[in-house]
PDB file of N, CA and C in Angstrom:
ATOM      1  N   UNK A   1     -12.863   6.438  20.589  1.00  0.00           N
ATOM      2  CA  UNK A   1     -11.921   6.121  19.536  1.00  0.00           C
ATOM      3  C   UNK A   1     -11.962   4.613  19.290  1.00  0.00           C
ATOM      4  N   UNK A   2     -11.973   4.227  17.986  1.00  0.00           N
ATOM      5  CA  UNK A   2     -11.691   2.746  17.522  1.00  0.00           C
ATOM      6  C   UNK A   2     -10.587   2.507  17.105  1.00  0.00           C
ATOM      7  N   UNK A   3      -9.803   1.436  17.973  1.00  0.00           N
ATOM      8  CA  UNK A   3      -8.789   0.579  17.601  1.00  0.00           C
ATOM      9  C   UNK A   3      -8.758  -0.540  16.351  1.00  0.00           C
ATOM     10  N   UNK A   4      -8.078  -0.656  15.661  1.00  0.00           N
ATOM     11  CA  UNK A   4      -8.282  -1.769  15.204  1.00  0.00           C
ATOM     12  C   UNK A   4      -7.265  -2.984  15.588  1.00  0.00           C
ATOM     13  N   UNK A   5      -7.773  -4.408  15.288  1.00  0.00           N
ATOM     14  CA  UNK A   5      -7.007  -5.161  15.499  1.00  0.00           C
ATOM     15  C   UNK A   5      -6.300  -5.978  14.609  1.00  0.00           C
ATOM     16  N   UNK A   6      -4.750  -5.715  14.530  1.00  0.00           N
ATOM     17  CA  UNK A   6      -4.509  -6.416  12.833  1.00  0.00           C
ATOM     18  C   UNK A   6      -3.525  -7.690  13.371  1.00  0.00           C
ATOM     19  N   UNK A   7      -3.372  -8.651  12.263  1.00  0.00           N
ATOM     20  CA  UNK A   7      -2.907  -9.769  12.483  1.00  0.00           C
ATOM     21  C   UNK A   7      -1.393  -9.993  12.227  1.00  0.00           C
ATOM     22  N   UNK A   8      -0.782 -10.683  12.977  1.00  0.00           N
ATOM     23  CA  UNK A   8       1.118  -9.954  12.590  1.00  0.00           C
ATOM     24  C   UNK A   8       0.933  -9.980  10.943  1.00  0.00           C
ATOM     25  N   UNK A   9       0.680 -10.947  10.312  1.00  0.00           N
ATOM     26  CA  UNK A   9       1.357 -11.051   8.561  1.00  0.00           C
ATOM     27  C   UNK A   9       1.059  -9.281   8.206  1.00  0.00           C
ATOM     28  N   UNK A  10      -0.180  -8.794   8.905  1.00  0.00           N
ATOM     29  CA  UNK A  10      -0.467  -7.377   8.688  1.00  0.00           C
ATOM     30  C   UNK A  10       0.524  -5.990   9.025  1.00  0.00           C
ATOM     31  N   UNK A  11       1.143  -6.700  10.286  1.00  0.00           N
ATOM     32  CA  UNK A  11       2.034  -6.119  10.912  1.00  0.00           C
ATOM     33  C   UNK A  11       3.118  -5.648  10.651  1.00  0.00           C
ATOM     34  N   UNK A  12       3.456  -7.068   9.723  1.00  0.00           N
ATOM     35  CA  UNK A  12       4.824  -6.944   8.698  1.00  0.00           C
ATOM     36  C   UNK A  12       4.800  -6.397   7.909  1.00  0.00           C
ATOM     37  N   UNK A  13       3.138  -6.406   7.015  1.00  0.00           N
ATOM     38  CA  UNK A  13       3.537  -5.549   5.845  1.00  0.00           C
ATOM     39  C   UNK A  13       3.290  -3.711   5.622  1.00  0.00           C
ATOM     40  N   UNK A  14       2.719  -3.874   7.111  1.00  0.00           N
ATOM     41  CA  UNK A  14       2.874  -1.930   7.627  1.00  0.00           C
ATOM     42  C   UNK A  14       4.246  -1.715   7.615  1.00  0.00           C
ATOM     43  N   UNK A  15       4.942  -2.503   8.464  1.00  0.00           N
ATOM     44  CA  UNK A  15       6.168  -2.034   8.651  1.00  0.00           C
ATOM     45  C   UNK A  15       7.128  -2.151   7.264  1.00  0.00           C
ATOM     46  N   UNK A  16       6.543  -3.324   6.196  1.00  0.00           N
ATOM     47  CA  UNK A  16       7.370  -3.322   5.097  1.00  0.00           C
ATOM     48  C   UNK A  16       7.055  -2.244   4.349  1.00  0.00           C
ATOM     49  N   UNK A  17       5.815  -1.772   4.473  1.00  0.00           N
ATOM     50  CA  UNK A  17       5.830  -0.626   3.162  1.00  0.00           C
ATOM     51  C   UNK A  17       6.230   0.744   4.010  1.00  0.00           C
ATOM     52  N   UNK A  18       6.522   0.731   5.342  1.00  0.00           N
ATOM     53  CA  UNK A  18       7.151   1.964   5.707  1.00  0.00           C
ATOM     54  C   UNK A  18       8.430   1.802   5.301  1.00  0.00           C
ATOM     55  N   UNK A  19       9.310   0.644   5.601  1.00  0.00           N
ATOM     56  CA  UNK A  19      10.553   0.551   5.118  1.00  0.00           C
ATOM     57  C   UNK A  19      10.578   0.896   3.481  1.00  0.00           C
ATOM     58  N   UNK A  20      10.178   0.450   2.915  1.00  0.00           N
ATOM     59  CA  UNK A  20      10.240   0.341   1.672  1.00  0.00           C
ATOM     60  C   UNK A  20       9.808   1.987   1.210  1.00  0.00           C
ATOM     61  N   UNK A  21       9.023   2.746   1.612  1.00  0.00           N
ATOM     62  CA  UNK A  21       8.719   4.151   0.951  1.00  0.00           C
ATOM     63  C   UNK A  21       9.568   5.160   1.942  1.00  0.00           C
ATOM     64  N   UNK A  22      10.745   4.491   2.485  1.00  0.00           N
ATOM     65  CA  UNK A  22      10.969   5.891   3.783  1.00  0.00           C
ATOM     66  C   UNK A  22      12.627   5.367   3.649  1.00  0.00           C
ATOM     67  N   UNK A  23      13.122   4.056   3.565  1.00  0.00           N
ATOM     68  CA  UNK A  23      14.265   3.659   3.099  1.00  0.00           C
ATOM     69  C   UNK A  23      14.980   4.040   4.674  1.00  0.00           C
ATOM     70  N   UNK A  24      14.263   3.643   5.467  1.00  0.00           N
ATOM     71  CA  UNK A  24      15.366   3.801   6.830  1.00  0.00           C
ATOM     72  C   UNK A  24      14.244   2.775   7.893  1.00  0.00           C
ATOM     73  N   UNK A  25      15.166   2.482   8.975  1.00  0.00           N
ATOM     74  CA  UNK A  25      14.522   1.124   9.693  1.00  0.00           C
ATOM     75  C   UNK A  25      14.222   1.945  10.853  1.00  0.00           C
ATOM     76  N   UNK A  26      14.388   3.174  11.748  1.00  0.00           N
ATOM     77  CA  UNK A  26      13.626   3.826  12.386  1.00  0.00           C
ATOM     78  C   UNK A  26      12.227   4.098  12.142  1.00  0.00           C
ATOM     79  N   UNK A  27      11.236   3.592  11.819  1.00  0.00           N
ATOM     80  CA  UNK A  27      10.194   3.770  12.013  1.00  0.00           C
ATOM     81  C   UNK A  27       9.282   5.435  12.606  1.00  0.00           C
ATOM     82  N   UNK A  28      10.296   6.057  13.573  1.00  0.00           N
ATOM     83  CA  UNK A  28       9.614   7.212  13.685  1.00  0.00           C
ATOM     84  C   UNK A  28      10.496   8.597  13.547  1.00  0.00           C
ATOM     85  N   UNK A  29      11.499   7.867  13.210  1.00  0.00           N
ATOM     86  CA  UNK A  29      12.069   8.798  12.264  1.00  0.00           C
ATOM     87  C   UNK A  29      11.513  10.393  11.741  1.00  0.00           C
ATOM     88  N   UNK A  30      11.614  11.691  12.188  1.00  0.00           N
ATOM     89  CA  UNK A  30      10.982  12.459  11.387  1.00  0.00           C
ATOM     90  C   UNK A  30      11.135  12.675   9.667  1.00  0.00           C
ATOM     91  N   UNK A  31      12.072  12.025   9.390  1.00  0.00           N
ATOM     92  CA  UNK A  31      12.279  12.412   7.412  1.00  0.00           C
ATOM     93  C   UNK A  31      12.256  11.338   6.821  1.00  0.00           C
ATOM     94  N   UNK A  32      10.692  10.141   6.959  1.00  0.00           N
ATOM     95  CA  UNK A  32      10.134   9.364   6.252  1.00  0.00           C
ATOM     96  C   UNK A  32      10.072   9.839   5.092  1.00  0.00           C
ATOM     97  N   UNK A  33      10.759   8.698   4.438  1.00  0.00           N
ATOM     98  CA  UNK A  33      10.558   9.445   2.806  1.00  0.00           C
ATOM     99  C   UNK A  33      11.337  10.106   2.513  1.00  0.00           C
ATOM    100  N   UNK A  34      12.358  10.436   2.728  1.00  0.00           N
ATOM    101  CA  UNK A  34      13.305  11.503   2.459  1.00  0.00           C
ATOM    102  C   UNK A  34      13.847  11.119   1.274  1.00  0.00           C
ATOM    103  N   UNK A  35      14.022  10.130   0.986  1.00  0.00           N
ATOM    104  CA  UNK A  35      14.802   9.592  -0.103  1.00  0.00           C
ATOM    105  C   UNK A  35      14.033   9.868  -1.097  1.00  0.00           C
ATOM    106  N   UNK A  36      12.579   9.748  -1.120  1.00  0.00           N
ATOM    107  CA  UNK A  36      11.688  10.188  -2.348  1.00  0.00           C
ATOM    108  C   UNK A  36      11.356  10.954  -2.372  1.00  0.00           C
ATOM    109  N   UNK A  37      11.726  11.831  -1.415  1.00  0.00           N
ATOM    110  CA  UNK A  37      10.960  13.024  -1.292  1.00  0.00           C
ATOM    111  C   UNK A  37       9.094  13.086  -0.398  1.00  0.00           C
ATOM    112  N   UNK A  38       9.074  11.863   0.359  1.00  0.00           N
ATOM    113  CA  UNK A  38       7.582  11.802   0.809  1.00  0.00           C
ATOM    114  C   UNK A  38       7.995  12.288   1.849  1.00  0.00           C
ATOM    115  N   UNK A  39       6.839  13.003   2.226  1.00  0.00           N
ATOM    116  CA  UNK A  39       6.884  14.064   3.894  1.00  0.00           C
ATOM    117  C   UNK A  39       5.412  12.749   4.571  1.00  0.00           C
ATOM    118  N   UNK A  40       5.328  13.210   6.040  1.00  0.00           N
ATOM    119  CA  UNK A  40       4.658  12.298   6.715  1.00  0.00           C
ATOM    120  C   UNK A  40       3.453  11.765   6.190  1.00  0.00           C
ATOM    121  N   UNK A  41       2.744  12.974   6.033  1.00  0.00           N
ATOM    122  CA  UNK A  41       1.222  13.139   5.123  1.00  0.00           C
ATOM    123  C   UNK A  41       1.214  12.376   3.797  1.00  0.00           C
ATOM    124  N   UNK A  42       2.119  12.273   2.843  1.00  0.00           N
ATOM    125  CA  UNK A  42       2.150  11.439   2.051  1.00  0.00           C
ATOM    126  C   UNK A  42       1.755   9.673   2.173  1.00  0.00           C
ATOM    127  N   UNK A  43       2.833   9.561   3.257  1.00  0.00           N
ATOM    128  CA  UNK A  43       2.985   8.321   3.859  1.00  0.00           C
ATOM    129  C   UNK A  43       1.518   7.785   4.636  1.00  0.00           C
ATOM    130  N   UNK A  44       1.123   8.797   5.116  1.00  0.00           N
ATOM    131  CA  UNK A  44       0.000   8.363   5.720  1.00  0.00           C
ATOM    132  C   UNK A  44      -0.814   7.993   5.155  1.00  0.00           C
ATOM    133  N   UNK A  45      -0.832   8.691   3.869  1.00  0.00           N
ATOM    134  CA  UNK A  45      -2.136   8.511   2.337  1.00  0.00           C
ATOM    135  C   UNK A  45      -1.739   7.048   1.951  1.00  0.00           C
ATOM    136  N   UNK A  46      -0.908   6.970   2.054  1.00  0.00           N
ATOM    137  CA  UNK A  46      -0.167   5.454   1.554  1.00  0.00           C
ATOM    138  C   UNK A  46      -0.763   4.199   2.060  1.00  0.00           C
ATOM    139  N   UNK A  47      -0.666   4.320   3.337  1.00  0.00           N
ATOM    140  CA  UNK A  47      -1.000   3.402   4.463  1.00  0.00           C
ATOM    141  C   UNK A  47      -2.715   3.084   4.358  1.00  0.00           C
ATOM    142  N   UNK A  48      -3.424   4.534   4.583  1.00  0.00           N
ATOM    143  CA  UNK A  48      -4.720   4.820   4.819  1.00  0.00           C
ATOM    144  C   UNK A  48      -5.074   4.195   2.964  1.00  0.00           C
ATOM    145  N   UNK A  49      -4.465   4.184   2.017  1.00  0.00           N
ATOM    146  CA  UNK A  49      -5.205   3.725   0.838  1.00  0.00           C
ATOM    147  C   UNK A  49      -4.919   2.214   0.795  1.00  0.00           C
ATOM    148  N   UNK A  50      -3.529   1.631   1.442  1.00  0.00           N
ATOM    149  CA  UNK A  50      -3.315   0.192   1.356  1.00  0.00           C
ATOM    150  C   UNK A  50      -4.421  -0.461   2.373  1.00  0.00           C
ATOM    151  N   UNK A  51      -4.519   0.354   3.338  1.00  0.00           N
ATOM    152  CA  UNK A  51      -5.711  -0.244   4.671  1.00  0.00           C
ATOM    153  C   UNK A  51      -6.946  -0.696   3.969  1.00  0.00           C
ATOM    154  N   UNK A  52      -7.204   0.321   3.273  1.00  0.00           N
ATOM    155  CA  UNK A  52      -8.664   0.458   2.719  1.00  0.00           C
ATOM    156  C   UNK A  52      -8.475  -0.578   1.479  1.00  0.00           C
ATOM    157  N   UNK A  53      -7.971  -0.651   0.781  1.00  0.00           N
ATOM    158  CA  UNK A  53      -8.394  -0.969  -0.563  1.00  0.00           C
ATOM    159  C   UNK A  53      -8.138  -2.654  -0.342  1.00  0.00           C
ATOM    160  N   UNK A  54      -7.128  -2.915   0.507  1.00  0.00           N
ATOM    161  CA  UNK A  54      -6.850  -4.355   0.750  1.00  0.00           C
ATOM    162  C   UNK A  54      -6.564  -5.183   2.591  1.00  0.00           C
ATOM    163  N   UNK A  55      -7.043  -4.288   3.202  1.00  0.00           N
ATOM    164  CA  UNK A  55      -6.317  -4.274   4.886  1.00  0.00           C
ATOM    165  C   UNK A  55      -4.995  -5.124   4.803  1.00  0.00           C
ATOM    166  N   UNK A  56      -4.037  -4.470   4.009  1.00  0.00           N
ATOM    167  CA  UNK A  56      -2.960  -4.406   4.643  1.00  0.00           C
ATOM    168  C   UNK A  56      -2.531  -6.065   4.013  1.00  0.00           C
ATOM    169  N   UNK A  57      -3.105  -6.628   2.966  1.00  0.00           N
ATOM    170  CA  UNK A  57      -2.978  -7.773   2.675  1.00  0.00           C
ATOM    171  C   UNK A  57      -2.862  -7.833   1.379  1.00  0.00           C
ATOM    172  N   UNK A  58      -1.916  -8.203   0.628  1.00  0.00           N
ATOM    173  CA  UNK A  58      -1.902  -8.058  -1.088  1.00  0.00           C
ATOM    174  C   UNK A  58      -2.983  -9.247  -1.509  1.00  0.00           C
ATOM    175  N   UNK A  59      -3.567  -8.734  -2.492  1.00  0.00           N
ATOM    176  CA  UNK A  59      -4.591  -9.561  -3.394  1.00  0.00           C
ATOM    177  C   UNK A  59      -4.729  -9.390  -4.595  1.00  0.00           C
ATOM    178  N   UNK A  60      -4.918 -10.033  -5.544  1.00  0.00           N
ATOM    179  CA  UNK A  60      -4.993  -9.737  -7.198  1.00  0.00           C
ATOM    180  C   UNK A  60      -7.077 -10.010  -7.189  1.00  0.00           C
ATOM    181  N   UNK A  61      -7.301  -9.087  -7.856  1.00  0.00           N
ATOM    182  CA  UNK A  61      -8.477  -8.648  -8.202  1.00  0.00           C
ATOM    183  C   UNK A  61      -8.947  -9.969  -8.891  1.00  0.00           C
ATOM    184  N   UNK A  62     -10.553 -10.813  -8.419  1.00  0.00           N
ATOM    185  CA  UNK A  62     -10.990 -11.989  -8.746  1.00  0.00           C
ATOM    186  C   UNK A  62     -11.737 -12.474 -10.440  1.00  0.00           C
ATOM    187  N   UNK A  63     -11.058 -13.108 -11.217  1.00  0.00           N
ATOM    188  CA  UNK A  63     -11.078 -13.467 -12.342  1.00  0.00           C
ATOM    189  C   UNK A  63     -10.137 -11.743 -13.429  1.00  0.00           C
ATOM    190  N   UNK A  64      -9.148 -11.504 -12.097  1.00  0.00           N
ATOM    191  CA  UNK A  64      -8.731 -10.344 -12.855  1.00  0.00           C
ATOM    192  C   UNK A  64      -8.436 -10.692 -14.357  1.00  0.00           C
ATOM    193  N   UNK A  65      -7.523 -12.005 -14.836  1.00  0.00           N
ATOM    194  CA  UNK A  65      -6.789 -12.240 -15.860  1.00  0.00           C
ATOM    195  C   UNK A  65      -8.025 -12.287 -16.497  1.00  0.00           C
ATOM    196  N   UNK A  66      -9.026 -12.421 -16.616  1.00  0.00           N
ATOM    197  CA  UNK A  66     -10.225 -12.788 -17.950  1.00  0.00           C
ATOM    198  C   UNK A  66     -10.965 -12.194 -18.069  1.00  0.00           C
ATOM    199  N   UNK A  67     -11.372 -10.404 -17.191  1.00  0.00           N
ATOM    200  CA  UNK A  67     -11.111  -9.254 -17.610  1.00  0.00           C
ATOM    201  C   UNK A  67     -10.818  -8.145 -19.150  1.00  0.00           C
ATOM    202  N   UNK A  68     -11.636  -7.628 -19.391  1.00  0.00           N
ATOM    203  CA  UNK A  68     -11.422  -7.169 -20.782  1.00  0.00           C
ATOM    204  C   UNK A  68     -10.318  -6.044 -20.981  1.00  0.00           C
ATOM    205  N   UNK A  69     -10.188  -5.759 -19.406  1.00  0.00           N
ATOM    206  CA  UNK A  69      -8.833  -4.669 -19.275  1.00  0.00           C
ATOM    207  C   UNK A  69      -7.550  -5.687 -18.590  1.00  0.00           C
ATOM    208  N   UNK A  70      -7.241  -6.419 -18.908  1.00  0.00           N
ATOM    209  CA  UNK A  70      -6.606  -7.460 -18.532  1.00  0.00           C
ATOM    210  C   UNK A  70      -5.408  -6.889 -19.544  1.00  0.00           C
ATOM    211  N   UNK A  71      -3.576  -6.621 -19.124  1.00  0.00           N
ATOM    212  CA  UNK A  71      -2.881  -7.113 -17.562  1.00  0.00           C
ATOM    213  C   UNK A  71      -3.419  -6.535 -17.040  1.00  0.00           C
ATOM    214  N   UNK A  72      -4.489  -5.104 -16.834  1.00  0.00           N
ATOM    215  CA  UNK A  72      -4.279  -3.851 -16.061  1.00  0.00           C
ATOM    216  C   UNK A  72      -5.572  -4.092 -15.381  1.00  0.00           C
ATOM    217  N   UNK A  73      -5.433  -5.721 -14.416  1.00  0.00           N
ATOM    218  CA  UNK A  73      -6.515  -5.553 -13.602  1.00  0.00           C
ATOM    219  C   UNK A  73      -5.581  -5.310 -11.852  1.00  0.00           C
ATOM    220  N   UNK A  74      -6.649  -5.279 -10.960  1.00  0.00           N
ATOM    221  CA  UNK A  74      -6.199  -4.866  -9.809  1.00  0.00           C
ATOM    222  C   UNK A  74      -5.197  -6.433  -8.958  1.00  0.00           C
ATOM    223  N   UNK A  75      -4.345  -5.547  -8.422  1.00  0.00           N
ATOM    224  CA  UNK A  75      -2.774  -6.752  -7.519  1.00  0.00           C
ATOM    225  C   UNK A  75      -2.679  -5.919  -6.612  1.00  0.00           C
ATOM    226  N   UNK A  76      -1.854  -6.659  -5.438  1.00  0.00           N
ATOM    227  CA  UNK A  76      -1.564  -5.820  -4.887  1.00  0.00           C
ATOM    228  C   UNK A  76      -2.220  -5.001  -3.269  1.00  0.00           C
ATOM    229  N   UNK A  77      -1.560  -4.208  -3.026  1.00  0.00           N
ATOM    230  CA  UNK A  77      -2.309  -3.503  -2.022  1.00  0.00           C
ATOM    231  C   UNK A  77      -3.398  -2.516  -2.423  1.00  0.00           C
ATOM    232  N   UNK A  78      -3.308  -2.055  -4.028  1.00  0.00           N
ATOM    233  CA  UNK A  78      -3.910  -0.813  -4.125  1.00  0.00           C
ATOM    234  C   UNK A  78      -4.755  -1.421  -5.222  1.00  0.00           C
ATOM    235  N   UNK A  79      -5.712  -1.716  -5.622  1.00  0.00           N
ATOM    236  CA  UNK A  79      -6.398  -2.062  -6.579  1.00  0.00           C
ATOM    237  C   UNK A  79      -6.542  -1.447  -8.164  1.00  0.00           C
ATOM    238  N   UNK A  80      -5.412  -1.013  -8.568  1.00  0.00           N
ATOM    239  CA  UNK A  80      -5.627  -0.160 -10.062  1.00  0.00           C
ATOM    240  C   UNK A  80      -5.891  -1.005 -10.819  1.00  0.00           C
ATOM    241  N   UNK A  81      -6.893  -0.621 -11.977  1.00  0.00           N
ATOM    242  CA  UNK A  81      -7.403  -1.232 -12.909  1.00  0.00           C
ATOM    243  C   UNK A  81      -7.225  -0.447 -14.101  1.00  0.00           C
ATOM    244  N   UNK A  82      -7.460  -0.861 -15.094  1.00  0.00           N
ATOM    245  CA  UNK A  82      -7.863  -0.432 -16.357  1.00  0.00           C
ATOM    246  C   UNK A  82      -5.752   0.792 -17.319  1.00  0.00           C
ATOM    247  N   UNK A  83      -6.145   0.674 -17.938  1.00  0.00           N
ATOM    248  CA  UNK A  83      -5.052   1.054 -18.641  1.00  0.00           C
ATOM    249  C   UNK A  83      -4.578   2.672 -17.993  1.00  0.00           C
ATOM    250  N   UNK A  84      -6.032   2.865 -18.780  1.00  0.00           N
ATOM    251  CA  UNK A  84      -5.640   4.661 -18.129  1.00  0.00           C
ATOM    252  C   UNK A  84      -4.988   5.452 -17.120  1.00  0.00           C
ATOM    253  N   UNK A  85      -5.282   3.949 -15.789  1.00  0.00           N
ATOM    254  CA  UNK A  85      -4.810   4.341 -14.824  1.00  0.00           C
ATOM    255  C   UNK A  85      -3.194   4.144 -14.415  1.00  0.00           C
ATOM    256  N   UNK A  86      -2.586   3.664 -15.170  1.00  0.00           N
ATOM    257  CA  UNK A  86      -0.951   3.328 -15.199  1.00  0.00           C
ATOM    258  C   UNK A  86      -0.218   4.385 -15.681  1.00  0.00           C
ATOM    259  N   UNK A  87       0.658   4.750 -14.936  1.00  0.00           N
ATOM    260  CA  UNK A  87       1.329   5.689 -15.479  1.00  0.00           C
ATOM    261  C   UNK A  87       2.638   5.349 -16.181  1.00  0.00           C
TER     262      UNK A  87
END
């Protein structure tokens, strides 16, 4: 099995976007998400797409603003781009 090793600012913002999508400061809490209705598996997709797309570090996508799909370039933890993709 591989561990990874993340850096506190990383640390904080696992724990901020659990707070923030689960709305309770127990951490293992079984009814993450309850408030939105997210069950664990949700949450996990959450995490596992913020890991990936940015490790856990917000970034705005490079020369996003001058971009021909520009506001709708990538911020953030999750990289969405382009119009279509905004709901």
């Amino acid at each position: 099995m591989v561990y990874k090793q993340y850096a506190q600012d990383q640390i904080d913002n696992i724990y901020g976007i659990i707070r923030f999508a689960s709305n309770k400061v127990d951490l293992l809490d079984v009814h993450v998400g309850s408030d939105w209705g997210l069950n664990n598996r949700q949450l996990a997709y959450i995490l596992a797409t913020a890991e990936h797309e940015s490790y856990f570090r917000p970034i705005k996508e490079i020369g996003g603003a001058k971009k021909s799909y520009n506001p709708y370039f990538g911020r953030g933890y999750v990289q969405l781009t382009h119009k279509e993709n905004y709901a």
